[in-house]
Protein backbone atom coordinates (compact mmCIF):
# COMPACT_ATOMS: atom_id res chain seq x y z
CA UNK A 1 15.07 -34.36 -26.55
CA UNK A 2 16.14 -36.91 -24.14
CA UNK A 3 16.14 -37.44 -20.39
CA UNK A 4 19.67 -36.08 -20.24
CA UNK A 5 19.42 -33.07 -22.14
CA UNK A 6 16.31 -31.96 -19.98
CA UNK A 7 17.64 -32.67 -16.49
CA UNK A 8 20.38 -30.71 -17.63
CA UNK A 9 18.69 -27.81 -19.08
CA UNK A 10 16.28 -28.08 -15.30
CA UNK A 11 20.07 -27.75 -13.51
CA UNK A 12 21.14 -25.13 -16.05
CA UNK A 13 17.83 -22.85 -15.35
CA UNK A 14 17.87 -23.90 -11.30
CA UNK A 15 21.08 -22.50 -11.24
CA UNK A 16 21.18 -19.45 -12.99
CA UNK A 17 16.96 -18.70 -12.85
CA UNK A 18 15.91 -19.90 -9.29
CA UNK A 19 13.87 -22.83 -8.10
CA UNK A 20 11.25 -23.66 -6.33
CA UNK A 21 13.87 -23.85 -3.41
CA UNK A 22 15.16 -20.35 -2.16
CA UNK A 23 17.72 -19.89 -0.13
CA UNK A 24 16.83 -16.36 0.89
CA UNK A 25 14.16 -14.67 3.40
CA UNK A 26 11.79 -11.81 3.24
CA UNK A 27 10.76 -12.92 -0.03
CA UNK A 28 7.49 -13.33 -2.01
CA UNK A 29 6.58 -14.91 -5.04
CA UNK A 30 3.92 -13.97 -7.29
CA UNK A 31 2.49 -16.06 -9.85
CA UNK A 32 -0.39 -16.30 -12.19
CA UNK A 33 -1.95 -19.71 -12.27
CA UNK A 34 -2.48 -19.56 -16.31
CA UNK A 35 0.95 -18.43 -16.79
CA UNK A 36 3.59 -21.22 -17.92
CA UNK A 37 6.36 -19.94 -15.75
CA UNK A 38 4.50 -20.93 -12.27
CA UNK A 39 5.28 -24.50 -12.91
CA UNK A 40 8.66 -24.10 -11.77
CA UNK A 41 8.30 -21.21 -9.40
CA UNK A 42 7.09 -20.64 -5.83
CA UNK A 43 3.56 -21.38 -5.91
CA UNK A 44 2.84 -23.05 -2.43
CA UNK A 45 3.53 -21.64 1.07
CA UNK A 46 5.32 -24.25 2.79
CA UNK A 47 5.66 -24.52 6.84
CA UNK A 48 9.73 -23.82 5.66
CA UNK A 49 9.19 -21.43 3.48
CA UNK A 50 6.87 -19.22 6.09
CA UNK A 51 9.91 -20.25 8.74
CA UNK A 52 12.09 -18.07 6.68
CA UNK A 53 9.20 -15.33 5.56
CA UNK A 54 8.78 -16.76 2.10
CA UNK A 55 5.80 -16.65 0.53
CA UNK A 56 4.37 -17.81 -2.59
CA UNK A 57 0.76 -15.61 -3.87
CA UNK A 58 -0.64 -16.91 -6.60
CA UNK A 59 -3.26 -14.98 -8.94
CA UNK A 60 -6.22 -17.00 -10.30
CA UNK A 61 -6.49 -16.44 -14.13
CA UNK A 62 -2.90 -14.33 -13.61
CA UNK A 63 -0.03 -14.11 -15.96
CA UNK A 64 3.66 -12.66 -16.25
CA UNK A 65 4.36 -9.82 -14.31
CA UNK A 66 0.52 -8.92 -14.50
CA UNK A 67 0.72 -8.17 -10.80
CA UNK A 68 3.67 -4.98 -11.24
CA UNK A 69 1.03 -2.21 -11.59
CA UNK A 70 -0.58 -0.21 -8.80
CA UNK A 71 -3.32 -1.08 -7.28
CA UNK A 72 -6.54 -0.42 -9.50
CA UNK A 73 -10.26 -1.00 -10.09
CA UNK A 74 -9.93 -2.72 -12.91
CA UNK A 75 -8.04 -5.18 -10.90
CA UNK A 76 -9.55 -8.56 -10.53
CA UNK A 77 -10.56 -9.49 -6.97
CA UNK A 78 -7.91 -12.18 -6.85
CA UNK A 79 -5.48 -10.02 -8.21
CA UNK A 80 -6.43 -7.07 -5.20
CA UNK A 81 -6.17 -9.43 -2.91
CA UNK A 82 -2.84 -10.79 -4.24
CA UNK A 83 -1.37 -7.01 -4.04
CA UNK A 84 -3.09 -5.78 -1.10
CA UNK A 85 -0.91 -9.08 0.29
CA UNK A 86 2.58 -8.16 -1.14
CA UNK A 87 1.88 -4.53 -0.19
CA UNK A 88 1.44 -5.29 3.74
CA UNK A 89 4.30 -8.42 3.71
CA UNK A 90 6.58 -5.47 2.10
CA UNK A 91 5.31 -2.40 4.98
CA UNK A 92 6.01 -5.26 7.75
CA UNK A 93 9.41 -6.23 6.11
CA UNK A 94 10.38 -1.86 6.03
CA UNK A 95 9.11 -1.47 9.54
CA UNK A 96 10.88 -4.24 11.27
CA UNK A 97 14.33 -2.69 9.49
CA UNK A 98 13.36 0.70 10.82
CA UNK A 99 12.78 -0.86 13.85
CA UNK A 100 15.93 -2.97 13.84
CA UNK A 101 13.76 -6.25 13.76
């Protein structure tokens, strides 16, 4: 594969997928750091990123998706703390729109 072909399969999946660069708020990222797909996601909070309430939560010895269920014991203490964290950004994020924030 050359240069060419892979910068324009990056553009291709920037485009269509998402970057590292989101152009949204109110957002936050979860990753696993043994999963392949963090490389080109949201994996560090950024003084921009926070600016726009952005946040990138990464799970040590996480994979894909790994952080969808509920809460549970079997839960690894990275990966409680991780949801415990998306729970309470998400509750702040639904009070501030009841609240007209």
């Amino acid at each position: 594969m050359t240069a060419d072909q892979t910068d324009a399969a990056v553009l291709f999946n920037s485009a269509n997928y998402g970057d590292a660069r989101p152009g949204g708020g109110r957002i936050v990222f979860v990753n696993g750091d043994i999963d392949p797909f963090h490389v080109g996601g949201v994996v560090e909070n950024t003084t921009a990123l926070i600016a726009n309430e952005v946040f990138a939560l990464v799970v040590a010895g996480g994979s894909h998706c790994q952080d969808m269920g509920p809460a549970s014991k079997r839960d690894t203490p990275s990966m409680a703390l991780v949801k415990a964290g998306k729970a309470a950004l998400v509750a702040k994020w639904v009070t501030d729109a009841t609240q007209g924030v």
